[in-house]
C-alpha atoms as a PDB file:
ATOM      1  CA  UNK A   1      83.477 113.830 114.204  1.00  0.00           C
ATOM      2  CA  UNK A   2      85.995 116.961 114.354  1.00  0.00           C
ATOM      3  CA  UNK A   3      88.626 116.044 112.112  1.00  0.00           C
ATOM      4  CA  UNK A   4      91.728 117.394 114.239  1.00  0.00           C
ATOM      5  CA  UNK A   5      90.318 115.094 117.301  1.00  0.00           C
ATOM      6  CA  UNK A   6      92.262 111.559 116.383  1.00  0.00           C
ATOM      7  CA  UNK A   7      95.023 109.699 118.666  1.00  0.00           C
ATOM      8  CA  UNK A   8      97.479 108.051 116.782  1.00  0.00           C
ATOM      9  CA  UNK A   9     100.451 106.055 117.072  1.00  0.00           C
ATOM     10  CA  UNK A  10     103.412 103.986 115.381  1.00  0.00           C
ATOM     11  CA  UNK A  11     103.119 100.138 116.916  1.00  0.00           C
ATOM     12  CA  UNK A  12     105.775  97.860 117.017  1.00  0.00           C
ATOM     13  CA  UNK A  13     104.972  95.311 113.849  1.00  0.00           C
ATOM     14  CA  UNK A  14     106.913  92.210 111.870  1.00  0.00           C
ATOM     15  CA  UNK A  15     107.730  93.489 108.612  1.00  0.00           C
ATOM     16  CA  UNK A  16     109.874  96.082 106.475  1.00  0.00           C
ATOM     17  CA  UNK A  17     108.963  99.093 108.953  1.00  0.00           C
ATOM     18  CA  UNK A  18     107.164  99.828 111.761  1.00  0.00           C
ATOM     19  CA  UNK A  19     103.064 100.960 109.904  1.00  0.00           C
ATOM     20  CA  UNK A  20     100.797 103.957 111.147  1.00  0.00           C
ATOM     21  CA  UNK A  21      98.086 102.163 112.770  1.00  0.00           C
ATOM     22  CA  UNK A  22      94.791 104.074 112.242  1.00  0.00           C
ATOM     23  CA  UNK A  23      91.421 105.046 115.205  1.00  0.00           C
ATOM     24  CA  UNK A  24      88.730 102.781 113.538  1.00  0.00           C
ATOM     25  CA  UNK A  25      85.357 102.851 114.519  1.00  0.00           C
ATOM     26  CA  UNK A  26      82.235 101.248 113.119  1.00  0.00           C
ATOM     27  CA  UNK A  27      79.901 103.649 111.622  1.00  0.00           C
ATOM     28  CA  UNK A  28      76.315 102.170 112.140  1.00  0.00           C
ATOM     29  CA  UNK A  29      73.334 102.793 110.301  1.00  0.00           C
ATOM     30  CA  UNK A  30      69.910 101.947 110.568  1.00  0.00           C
ATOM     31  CA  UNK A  31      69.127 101.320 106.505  1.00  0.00           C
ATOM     32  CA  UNK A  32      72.660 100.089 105.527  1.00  0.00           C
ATOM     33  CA  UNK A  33      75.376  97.502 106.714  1.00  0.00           C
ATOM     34  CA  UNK A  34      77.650  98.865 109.366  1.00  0.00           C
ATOM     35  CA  UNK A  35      80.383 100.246 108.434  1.00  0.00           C
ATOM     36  CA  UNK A  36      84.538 100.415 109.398  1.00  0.00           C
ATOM     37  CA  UNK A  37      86.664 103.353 109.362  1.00  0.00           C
ATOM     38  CA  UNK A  38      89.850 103.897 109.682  1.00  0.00           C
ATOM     39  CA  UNK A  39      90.925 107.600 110.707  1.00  0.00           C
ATOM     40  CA  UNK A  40      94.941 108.035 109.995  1.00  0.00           C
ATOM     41  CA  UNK A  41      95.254 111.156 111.682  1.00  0.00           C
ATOM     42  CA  UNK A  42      96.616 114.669 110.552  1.00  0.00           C
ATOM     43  CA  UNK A  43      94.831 118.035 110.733  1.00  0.00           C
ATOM     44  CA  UNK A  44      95.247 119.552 107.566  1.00  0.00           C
ATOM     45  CA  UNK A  45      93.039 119.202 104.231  1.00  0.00           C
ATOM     46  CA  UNK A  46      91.534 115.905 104.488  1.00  0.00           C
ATOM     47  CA  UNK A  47      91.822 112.595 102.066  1.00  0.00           C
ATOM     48  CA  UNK A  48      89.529 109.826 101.640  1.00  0.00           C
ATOM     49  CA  UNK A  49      91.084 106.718 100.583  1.00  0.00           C
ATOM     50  CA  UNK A  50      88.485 104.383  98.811  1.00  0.00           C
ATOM     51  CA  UNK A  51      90.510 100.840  97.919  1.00  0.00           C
ATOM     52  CA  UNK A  52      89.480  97.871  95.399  1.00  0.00           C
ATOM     53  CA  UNK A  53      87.402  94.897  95.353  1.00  0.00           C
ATOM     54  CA  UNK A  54      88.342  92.255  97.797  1.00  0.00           C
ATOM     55  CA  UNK A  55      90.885  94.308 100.459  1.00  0.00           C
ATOM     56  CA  UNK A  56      89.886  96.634 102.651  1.00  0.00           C
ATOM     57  CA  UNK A  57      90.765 100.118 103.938  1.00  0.00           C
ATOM     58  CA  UNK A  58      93.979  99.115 105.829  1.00  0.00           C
ATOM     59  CA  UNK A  59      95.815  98.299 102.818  1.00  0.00           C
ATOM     60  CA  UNK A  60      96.380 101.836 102.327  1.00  0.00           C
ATOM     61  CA  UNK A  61      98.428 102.014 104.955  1.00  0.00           C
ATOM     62  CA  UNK A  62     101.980 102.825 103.550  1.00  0.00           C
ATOM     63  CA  UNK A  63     100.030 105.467 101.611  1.00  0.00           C
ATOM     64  CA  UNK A  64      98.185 107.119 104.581  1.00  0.00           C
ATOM     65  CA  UNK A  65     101.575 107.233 106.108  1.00  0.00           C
ATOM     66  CA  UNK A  66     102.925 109.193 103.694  1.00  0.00           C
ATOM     67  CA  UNK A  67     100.148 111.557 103.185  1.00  0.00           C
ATOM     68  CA  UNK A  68      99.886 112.398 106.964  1.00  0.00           C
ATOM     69  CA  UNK A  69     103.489 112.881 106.877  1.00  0.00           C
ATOM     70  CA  UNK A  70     103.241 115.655 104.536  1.00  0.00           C
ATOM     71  CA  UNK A  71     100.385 117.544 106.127  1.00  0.00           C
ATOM     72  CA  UNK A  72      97.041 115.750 105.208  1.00  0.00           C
ATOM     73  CA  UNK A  73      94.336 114.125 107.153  1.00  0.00           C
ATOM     74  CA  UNK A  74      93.582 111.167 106.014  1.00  0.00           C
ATOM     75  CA  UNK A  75      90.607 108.449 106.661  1.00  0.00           C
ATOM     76  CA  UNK A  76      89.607 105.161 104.721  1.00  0.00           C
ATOM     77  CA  UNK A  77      86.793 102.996 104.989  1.00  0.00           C
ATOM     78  CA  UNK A  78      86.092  99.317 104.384  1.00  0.00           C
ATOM     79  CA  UNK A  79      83.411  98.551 102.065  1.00  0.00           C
ATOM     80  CA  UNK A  80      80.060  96.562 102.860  1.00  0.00           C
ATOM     81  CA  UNK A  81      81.498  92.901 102.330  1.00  0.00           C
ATOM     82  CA  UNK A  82      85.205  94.016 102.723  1.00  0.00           C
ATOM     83  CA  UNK A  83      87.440  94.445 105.876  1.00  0.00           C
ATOM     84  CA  UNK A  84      85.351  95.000 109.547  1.00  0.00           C
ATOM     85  CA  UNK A  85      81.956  96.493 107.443  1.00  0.00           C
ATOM     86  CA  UNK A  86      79.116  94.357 107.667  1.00  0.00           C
ATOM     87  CA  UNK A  87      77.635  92.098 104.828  1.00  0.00           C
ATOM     88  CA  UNK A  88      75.629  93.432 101.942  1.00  0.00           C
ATOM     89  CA  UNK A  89      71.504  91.612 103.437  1.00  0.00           C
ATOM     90  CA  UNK A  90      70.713  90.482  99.231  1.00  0.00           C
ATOM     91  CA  UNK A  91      74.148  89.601  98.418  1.00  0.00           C
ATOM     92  CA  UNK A  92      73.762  91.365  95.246  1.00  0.00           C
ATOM     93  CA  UNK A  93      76.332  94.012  95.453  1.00  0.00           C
ATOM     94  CA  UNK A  94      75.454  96.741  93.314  1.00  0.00           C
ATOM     95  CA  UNK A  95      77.763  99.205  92.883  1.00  0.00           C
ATOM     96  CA  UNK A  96      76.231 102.252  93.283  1.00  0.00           C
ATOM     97  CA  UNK A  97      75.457 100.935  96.845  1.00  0.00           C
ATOM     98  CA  UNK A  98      79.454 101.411  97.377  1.00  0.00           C
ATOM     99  CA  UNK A  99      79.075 105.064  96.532  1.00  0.00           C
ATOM    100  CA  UNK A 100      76.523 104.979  99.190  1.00  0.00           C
ATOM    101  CA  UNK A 101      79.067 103.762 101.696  1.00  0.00           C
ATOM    102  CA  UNK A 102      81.397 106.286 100.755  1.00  0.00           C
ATOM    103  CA  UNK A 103      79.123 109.090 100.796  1.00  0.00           C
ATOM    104  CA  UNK A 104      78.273 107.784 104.361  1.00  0.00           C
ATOM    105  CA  UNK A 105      81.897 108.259 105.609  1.00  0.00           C
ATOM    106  CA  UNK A 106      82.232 111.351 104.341  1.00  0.00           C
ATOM    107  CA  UNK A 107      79.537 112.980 106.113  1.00  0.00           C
ATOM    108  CA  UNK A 108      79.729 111.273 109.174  1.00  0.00           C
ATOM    109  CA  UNK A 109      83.568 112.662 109.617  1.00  0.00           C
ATOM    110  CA  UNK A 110      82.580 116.011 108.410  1.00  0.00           C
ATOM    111  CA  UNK A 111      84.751 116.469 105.121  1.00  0.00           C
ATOM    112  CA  UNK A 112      82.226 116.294 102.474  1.00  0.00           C
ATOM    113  CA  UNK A 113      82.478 119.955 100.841  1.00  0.00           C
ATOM    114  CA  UNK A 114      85.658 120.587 102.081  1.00  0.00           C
ATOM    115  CA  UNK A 115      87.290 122.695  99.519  1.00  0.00           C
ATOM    116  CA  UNK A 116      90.421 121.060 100.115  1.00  0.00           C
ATOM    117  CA  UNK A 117      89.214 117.707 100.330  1.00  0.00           C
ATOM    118  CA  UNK A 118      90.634 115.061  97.796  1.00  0.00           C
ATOM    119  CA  UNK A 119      89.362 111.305  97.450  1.00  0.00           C
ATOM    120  CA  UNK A 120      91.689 108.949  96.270  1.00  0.00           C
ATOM    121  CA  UNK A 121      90.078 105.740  95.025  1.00  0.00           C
ATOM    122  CA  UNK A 122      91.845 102.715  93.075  1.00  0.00           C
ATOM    123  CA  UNK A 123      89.594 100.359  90.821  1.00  0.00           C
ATOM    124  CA  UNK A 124      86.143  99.761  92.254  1.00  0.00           C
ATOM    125  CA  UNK A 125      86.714 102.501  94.527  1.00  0.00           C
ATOM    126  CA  UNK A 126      87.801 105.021  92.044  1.00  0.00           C
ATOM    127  CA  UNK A 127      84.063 104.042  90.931  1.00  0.00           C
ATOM    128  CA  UNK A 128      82.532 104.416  93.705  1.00  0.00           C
ATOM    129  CA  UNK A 129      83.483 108.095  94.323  1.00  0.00           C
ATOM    130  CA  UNK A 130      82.572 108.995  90.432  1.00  0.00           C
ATOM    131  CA  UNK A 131      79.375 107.643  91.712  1.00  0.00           C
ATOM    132  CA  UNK A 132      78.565 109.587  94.263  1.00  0.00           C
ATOM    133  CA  UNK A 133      80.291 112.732  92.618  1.00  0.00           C
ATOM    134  CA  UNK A 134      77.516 112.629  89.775  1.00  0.00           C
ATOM    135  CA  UNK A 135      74.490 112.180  92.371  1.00  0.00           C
ATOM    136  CA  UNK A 136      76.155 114.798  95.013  1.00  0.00           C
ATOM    137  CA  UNK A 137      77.738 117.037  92.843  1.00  0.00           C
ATOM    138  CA  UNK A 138      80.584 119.105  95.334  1.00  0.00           C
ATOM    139  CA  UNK A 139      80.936 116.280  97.416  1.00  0.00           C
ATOM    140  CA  UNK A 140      84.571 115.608  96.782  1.00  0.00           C
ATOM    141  CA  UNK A 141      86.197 118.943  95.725  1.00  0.00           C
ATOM    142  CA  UNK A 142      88.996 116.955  93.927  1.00  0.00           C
ATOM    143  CA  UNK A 143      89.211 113.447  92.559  1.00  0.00           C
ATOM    144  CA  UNK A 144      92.678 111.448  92.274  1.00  0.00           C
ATOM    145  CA  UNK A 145      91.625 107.650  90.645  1.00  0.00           C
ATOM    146  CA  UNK A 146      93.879 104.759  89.850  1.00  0.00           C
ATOM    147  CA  UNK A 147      92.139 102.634  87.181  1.00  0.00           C
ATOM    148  CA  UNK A 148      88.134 103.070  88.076  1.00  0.00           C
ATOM    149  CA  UNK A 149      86.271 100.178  86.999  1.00  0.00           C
ATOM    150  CA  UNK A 150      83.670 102.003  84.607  1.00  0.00           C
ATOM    151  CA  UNK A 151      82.699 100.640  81.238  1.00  0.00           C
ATOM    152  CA  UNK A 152      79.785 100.967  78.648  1.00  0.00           C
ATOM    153  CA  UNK A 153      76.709  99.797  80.413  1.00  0.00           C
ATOM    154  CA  UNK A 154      76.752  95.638  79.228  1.00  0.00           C
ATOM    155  CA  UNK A 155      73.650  95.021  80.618  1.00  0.00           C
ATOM    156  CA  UNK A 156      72.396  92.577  83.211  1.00  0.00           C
ATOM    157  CA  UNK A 157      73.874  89.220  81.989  1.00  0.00           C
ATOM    158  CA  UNK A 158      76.287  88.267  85.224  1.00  0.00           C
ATOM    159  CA  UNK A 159      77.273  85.231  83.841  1.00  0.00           C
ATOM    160  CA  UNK A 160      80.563  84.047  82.633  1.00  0.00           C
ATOM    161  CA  UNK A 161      83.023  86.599  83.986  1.00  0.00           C
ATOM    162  CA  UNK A 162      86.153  84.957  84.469  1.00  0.00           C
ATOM    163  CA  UNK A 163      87.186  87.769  87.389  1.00  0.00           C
ATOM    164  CA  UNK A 164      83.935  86.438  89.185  1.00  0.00           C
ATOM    165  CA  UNK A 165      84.932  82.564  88.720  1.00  0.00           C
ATOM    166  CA  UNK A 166      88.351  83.218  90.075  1.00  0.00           C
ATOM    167  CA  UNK A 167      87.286  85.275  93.365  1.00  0.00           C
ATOM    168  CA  UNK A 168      84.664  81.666  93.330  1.00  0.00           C
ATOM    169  CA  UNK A 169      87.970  79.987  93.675  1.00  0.00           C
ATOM    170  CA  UNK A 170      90.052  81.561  95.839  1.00  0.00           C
ATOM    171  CA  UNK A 171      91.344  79.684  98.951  1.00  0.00           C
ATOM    172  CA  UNK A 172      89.459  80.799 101.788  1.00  0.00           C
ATOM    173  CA  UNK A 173      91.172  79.208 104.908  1.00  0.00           C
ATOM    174  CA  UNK A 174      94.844  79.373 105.588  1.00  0.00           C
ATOM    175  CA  UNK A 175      97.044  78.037 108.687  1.00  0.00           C
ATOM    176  CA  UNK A 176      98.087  81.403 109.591  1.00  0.00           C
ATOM    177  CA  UNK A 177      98.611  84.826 108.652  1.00  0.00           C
ATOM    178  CA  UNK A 178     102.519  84.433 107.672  1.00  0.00           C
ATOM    179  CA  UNK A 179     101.150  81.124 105.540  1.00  0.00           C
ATOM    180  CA  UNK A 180      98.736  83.221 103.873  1.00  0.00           C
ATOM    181  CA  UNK A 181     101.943  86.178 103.715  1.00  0.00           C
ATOM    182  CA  UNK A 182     104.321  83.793 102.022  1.00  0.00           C
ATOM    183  CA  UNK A 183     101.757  82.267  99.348  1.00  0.00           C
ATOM    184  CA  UNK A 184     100.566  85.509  98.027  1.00  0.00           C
ATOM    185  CA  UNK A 185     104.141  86.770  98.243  1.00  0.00           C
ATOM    186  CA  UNK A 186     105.214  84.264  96.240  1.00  0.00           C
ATOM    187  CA  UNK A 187     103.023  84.435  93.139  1.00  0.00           C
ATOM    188  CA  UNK A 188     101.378  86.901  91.100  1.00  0.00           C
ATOM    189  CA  UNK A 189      99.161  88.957  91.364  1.00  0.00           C
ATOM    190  CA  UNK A 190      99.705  89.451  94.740  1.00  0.00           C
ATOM    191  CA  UNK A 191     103.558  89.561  94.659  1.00  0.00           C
ATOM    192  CA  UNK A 192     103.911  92.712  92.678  1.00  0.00           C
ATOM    193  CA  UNK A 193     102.363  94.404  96.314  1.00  0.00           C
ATOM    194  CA  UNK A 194     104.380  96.151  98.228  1.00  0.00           C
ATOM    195  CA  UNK A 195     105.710  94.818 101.461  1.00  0.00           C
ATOM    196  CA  UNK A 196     104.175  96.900 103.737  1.00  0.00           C
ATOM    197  CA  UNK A 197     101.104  96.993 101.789  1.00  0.00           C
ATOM    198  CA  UNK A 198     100.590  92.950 101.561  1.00  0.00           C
ATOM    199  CA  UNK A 199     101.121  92.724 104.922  1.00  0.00           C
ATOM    200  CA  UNK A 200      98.478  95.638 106.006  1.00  0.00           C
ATOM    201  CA  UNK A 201      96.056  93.042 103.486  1.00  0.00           C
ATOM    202  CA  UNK A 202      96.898  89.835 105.483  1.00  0.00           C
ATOM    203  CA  UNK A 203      97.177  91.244 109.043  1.00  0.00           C
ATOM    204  CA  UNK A 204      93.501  92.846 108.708  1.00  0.00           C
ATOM    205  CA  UNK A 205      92.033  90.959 105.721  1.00  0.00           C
ATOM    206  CA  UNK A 206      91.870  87.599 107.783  1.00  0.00           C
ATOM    207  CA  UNK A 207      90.004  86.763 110.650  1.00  0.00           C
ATOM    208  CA  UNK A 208      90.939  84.387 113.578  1.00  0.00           C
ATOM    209  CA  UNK A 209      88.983  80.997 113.704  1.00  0.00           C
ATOM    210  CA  UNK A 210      88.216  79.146 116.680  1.00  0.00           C
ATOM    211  CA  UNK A 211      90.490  76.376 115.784  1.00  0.00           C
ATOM    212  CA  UNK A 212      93.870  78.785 115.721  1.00  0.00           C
ATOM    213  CA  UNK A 213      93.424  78.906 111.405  1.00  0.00           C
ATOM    214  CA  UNK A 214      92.257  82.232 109.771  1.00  0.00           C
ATOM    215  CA  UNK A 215      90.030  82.683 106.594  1.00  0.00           C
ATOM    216  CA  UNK A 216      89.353  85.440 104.561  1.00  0.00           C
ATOM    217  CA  UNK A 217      86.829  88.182 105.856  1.00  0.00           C
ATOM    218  CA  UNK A 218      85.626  88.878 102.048  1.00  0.00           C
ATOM    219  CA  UNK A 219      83.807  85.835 101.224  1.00  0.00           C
ATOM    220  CA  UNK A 220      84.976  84.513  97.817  1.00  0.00           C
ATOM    221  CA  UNK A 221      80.816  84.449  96.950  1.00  0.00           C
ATOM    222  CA  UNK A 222      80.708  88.075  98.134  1.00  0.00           C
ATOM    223  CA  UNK A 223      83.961  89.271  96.069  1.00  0.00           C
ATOM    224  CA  UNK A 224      82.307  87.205  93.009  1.00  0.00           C
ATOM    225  CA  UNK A 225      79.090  89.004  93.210  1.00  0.00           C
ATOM    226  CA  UNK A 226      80.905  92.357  93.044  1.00  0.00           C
ATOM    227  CA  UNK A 227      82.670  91.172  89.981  1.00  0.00           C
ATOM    228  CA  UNK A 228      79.549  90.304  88.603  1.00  0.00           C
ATOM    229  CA  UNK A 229      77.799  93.136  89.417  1.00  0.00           C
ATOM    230  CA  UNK A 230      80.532  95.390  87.843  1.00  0.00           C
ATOM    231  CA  UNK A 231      79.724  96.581  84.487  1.00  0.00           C
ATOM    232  CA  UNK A 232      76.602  96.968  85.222  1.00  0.00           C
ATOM    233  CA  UNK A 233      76.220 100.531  86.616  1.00  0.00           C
ATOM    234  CA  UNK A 234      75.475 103.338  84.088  1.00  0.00           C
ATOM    235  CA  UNK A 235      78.035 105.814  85.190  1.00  0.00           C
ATOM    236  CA  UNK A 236      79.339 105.565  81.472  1.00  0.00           C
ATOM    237  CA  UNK A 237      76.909 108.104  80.096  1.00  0.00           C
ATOM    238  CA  UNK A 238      76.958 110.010  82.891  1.00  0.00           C
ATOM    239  CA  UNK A 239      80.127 110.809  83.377  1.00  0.00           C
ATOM    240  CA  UNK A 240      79.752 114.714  81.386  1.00  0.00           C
ATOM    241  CA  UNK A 241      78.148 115.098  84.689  1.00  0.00           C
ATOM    242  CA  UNK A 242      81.239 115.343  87.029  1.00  0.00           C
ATOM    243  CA  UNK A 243      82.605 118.732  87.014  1.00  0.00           C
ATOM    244  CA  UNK A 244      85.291 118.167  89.989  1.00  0.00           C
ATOM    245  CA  UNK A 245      88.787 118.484  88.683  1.00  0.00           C
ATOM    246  CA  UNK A 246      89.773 115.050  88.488  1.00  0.00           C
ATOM    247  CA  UNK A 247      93.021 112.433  87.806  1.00  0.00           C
ATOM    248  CA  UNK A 248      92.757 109.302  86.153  1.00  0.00           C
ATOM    249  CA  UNK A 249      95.743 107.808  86.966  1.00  0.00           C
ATOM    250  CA  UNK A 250      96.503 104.089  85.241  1.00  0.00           C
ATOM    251  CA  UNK A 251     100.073 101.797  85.341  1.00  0.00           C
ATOM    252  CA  UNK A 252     102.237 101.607  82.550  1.00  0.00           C
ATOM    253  CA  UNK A 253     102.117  97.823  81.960  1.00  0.00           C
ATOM    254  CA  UNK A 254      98.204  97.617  83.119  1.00  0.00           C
ATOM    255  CA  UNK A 255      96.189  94.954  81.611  1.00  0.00           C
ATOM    256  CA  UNK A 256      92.721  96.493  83.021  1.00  0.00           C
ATOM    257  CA  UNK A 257      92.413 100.053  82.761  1.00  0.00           C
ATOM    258  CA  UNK A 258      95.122 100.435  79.884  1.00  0.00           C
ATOM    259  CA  UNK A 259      96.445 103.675  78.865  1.00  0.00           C
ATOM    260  CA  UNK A 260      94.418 103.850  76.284  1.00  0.00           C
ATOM    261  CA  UNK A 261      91.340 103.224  78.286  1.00  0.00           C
ATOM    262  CA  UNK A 262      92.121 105.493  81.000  1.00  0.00           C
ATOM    263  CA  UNK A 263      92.212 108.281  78.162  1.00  0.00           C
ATOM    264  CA  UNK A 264      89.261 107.317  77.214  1.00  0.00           C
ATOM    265  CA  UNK A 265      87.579 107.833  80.632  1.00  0.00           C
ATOM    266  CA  UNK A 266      89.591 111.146  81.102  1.00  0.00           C
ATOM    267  CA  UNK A 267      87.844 112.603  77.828  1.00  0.00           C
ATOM    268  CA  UNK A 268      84.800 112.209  78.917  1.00  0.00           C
ATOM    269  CA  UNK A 269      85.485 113.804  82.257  1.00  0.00           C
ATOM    270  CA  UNK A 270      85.473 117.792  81.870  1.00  0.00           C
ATOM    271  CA  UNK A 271      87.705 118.486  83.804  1.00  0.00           C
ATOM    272  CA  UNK A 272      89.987 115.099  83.990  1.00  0.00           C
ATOM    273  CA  UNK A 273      93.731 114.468  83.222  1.00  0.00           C
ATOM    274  CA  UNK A 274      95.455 111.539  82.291  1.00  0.00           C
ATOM    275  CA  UNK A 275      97.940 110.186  84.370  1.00  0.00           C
ATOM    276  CA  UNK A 276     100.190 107.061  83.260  1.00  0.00           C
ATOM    277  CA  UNK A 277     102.311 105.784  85.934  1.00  0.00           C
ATOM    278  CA  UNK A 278     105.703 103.894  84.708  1.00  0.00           C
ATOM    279  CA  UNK A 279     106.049 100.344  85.556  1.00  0.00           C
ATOM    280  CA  UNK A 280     102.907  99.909  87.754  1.00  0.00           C
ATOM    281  CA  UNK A 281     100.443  97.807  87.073  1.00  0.00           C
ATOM    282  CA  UNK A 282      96.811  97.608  87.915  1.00  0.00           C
ATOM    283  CA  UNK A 283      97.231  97.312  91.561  1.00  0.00           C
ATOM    284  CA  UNK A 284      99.711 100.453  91.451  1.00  0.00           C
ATOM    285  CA  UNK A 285      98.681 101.884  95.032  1.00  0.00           C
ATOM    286  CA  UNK A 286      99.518  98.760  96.229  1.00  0.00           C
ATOM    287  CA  UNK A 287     102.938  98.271  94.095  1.00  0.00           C
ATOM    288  CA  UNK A 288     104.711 101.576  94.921  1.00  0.00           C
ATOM    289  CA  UNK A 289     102.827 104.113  97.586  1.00  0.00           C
ATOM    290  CA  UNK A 290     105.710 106.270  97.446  1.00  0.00           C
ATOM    291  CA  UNK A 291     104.774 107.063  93.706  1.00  0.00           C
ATOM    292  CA  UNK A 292     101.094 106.989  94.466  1.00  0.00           C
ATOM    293  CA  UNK A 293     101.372 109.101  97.751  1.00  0.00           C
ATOM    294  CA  UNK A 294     103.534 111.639  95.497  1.00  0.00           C
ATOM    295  CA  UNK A 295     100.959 111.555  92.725  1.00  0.00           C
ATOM    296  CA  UNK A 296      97.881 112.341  95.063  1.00  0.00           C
ATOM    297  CA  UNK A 297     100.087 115.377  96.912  1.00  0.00           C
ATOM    298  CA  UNK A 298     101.536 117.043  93.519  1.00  0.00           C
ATOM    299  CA  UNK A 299      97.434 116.818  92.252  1.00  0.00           C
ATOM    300  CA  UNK A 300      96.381 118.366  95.503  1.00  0.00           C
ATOM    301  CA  UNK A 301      98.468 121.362  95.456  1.00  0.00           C
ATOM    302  CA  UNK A 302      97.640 121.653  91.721  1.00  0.00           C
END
C-alpha cells in the first residue's frame, strides 16, 4: 500500500466536533486472524497507533486528527479480538501474538524501516510494539508508549486476576449506542475519556444486533483472557535488547504504570526517557489527545 494513496474526509457526526473518519480495510492472512486497519491519511513520516486491551483502533481518533493535522501519516489497527479483526482460533491470547499483528500492519502498509516512522502504543499496545521491536530490531525507528503493560515474568498461573474477573463481568448488551454513551460517561473509568474519544469507543466498539440492541464486539471472555495472559510474556529481561530511541510516557495520578514504575521500565531501555504527564491517568490518550498528540510530535522532531 503506497502511503500517500488514502481518501479521506470529515463526516457529519453527534458529538463535541465533527471526527476524521479513517480508509479501513481488512488485512487477511492465511496463518493469522484477519485483521482491521484504519489509514488516517497524511503523507508525511508515518505513525502507527497501537491502543489498549478491550477498544480498538478508532479510539484514537481525536489523536490521529491531530497528528495528520500537523504533517504525519497516520494508521491504526484493531487487534485480533478487538474492533473489526477477527477472533484469536485458541482463545488464549498470548501477547506476543499482538506484536505479530502489529508487525503485520506495518509491513503490509509499507512503513516498517521508515526512518521517520514512530509507533505510538498505550498499555497492551505499548507492549506489543516493545515486542516486536526486540524480535525485529529497526522495525519502528522511534517508540512513543503510554504505560506498556510489561512486568517481571510471574509465570503461568492465570488465575485470580481481578482485571480478568472484571472484563468477566462487564455488561455485554446495551439498548443502544447513546445508552451505552451515557453509562460509561457517567462513571469511572470510562468518564475520565475524552468526549470525542468515548464516543469513537461506542460508535465502533459495538455491533448492531438483529433485534435493534448492540453488544460489545470484544467479548468480555476474550478481554479476560488477555488480562490473564498479561504478565506472562518475558519481555522483562529482554528489554536491554531494544535499541530504538524510545518514550515511556505514564499519567501523573496513574494507578498502573506509576511514575515510579514507568522509570523503572525506562532504565532498562537504552535509549528510553521518562515521560510523566500531569493529571492523566492510565487511560491518558484517551483523557487529553491534545497533550498526547503534542507529546508524540515534540518526541518525533526530537
Amino acid at each position: 500500500m503506497d502511503r500517500g494513496v488514502v481518501g479521506m474526509g470529515h463526516a457529519c457526526h453527534d458529538g463535541p466536533m465533527a471526527p476524521l473518519v479513517p480508509t479501513s480495510h481488512r488485512l487477511e492472512r492465511t496463518d493469522a486472524p484477519t485483521l482491521a486497519v484504519h489509514a488516517w491519511g497524511g503523507d508525511g513520516p508515518p505513525t502507527l497507533l497501537c491502543h489498549p486491551t478491550g477498544f480498538h483502533g478508532r479510539v484514537w481518533a481525536p489523536v490521529a486528527e491531530r497528528l495528520v493535522d500537523a504533517g504525519r501519516a497516520v494508521w491504526s489497527l484493531d487487534f485480533r479480538g478487538h474492533g473489526d479483526s477477527g477472533e484469536e482460533p485458541d482463545g488464549t491470547y498470548h501477547w506476543e501474538r499482538f506484536a505479530d499483528d502489529a508487525l503485520a500492519v506495518a509491513h503490509h502498509v509499507g512503513i516498517a524501516g521508515d526512518p521517520g516512522l514512530v509507533a505510538a502504543g498505550h498499555s497492551k499496545g505499548g507492549a506489543a510494539l516493545l515486542l516486536g521491536e526486540e524480535r525485529e530490531p529497526g522495525t519502528y525507528a522511534r517508540l512513543w508508549l503510554f504505560e506498556p503493560i510489561v512486568f517481571p515474568n510471574r509465570g503461568t498461573d492465570t488465575r485470580g486476576n481481578p482485571l480478568a474477573e472484571g472484563a468477566r463481568r462487564r455488561r455485554r448488551v446495551w439498548a443502544s449506542r447513546d445508552e451505552a454513551y451515557e453509562k460509561y460517561g457517567s462513571k469511572p473509568p470510562l468518564s475520565t475519556l475524552h468526549p470525542d474519544a468515548l464516543r469513537a469507543y461506542v460508535d465502533h466498539g459495538l455491533r448492531d444486533l438483529p433485534d435493534g440492541t448492540v453488544e460489545l464486539k470484544c467479548h468480555p471472555e476474550h478481554e479476560a483472557a488477555v488480562y490473564s495472559m498479561g504478565a506472562m510474556h518475558t519481555l522483562w529481561d529482554r528489554l536491554g535488547n531494544i535499541s530504538a530511541p524510545t518514550t515511556i510516557a505514564c499519567g501523573e495520578i496513574t494507578d498502573t504504570i506509576t511514575p515510579q514504575y514507568a522509570a523503572e521500565i525506562a532504565s532498562r531501555i537504552p535509549s528510553a526517557a521518562l515521560l510523566t504527564m500531569p493529571g492523566l491517568g492510565h487511560f491518558g490518550p484517551m483523557e487529553d489527545p491534545a497533550a498526547v498528540a503534542t507529546a508524540i510530535l515534540e518526541f518525533a522532531d526530537a
